[in-house]
C-alpha atoms as a PDB file:
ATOM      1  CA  UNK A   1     106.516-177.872-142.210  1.00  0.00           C
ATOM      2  CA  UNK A   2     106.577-177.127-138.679  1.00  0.00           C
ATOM      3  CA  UNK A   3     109.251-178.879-135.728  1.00  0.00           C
ATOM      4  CA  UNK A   4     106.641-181.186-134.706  1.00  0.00           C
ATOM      5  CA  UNK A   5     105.756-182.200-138.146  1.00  0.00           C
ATOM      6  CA  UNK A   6     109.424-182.950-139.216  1.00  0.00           C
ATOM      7  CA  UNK A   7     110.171-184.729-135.869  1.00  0.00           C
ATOM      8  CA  UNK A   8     107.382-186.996-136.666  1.00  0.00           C
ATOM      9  CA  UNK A   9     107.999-187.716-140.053  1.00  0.00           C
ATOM     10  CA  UNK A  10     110.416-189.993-138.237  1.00  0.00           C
ATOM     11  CA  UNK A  11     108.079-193.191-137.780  1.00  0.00           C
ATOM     12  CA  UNK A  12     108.754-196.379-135.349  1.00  0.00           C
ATOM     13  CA  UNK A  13     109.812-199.443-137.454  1.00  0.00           C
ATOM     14  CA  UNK A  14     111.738-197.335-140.071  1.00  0.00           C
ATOM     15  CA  UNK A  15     114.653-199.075-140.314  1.00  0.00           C
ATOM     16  CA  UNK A  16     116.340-196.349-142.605  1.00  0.00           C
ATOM     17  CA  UNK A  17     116.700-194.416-139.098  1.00  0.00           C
ATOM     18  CA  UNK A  18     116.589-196.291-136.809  1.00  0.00           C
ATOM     19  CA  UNK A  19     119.787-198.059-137.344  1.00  0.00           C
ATOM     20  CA  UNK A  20     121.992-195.001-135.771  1.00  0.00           C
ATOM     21  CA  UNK A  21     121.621-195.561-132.335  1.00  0.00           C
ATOM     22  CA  UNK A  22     122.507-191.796-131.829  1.00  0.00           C
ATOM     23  CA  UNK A  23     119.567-190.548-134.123  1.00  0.00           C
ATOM     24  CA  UNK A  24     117.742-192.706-132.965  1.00  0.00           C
ATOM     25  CA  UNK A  25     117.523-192.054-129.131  1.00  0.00           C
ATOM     26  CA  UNK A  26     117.792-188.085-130.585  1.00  0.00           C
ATOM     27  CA  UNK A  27     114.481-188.849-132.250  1.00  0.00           C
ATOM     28  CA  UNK A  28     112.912-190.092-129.406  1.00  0.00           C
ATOM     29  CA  UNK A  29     113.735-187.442-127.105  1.00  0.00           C
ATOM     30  CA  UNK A  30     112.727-184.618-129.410  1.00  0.00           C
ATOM     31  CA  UNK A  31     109.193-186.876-129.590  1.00  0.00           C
ATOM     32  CA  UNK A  32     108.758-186.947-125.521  1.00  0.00           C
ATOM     33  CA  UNK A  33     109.841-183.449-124.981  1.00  0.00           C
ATOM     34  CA  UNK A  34     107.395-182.101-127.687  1.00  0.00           C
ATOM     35  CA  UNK A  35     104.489-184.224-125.632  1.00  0.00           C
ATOM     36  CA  UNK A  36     105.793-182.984-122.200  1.00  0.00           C
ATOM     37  CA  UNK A  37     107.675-186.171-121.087  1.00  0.00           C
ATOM     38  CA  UNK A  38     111.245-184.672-119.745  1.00  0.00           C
ATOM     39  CA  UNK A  39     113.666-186.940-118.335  1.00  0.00           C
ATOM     40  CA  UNK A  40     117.247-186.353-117.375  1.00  0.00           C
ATOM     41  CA  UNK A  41     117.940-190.014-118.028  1.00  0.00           C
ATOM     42  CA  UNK A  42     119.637-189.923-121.457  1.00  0.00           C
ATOM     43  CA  UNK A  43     123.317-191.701-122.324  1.00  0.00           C
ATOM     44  CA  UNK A  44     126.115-189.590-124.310  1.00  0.00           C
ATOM     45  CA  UNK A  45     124.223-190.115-127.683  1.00  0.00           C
ATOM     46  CA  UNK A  46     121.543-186.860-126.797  1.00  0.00           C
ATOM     47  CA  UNK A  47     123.717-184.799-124.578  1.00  0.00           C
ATOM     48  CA  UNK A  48     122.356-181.171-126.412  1.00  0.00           C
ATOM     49  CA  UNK A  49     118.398-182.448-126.829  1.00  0.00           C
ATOM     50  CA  UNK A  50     116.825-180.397-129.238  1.00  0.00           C
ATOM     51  CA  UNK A  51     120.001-178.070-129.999  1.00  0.00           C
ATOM     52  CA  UNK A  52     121.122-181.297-131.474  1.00  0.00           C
ATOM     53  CA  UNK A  53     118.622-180.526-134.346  1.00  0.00           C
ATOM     54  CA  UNK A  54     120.359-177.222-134.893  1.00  0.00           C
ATOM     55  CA  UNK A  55     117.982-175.259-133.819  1.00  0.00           C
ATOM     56  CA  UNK A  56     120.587-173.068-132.082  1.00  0.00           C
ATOM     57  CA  UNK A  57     123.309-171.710-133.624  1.00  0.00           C
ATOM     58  CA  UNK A  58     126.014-174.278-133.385  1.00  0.00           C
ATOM     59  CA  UNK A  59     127.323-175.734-136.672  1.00  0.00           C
ATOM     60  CA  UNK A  60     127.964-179.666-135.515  1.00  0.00           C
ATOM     61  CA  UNK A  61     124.658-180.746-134.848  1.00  0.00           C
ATOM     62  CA  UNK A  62     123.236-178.750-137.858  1.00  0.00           C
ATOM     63  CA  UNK A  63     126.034-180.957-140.138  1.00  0.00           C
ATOM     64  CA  UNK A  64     125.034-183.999-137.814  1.00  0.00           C
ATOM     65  CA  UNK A  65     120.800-183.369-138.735  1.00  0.00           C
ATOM     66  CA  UNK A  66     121.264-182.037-142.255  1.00  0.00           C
ATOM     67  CA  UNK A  67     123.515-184.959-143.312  1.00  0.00           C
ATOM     68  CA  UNK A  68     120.986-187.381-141.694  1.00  0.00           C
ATOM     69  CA  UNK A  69     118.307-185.683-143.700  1.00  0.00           C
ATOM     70  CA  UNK A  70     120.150-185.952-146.818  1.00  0.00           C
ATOM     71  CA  UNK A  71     120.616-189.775-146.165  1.00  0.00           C
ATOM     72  CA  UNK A  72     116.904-190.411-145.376  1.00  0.00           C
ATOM     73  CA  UNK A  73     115.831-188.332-148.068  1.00  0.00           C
ATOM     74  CA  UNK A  74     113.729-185.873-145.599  1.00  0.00           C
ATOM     75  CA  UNK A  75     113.152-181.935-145.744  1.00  0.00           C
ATOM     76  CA  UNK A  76     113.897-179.968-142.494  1.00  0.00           C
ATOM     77  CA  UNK A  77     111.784-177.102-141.280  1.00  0.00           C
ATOM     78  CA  UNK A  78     113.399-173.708-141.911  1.00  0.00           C
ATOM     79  CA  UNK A  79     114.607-171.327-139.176  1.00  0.00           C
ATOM     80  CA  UNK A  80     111.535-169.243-140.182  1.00  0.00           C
ATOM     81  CA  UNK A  81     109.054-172.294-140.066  1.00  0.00           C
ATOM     82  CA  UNK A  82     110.098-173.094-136.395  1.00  0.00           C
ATOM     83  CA  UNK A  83     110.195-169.393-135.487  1.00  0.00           C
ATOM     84  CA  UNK A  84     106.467-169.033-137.019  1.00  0.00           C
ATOM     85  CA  UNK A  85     105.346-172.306-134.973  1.00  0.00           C
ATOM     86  CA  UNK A  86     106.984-171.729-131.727  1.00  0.00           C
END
């Protein structure tokens, strides 16, 4: 599985996500930015964008995605798949 395929595994309507307000708005951005939509309008919840997904080495938002993951029952990509894909 490849960034763009874990990012949207996370569907609209999904209630099991959608209900943390910081994931969430995380989700979205990750969505826009992987079809070319930047915008610098974003509140506190997304400060780091995609680092947020722990795709740079930074242990918070790893803990942050992984424990998400665990919650929601979803795989994420390993550091090799999104090095392959990029």
């Amino acid at each position: 599985m490849n960034f763009t395929q874990f990012i949207g595994s996370f569907k609209t309507g999904d209630a099991s996500w959608e209900e943390s307000p910081v994931l969430f708005e995380r989700i979205h951005i990750a969505k826009n930015i992987i079809k070319g939509i930047y915008s610098n309008k974003r509140t506190i919840k997304a400060p780091e964008y995609l680092t947020d997904f722990g795709l740079r080495k930074t242990d918070s938002p790893r803990i942050f995605i992984k424990e998400y993951c665990k919650k929601l029952d979803k795989q994420m990509p390993s550091v090799l798949e999104v090095k392959k894909n990029s």
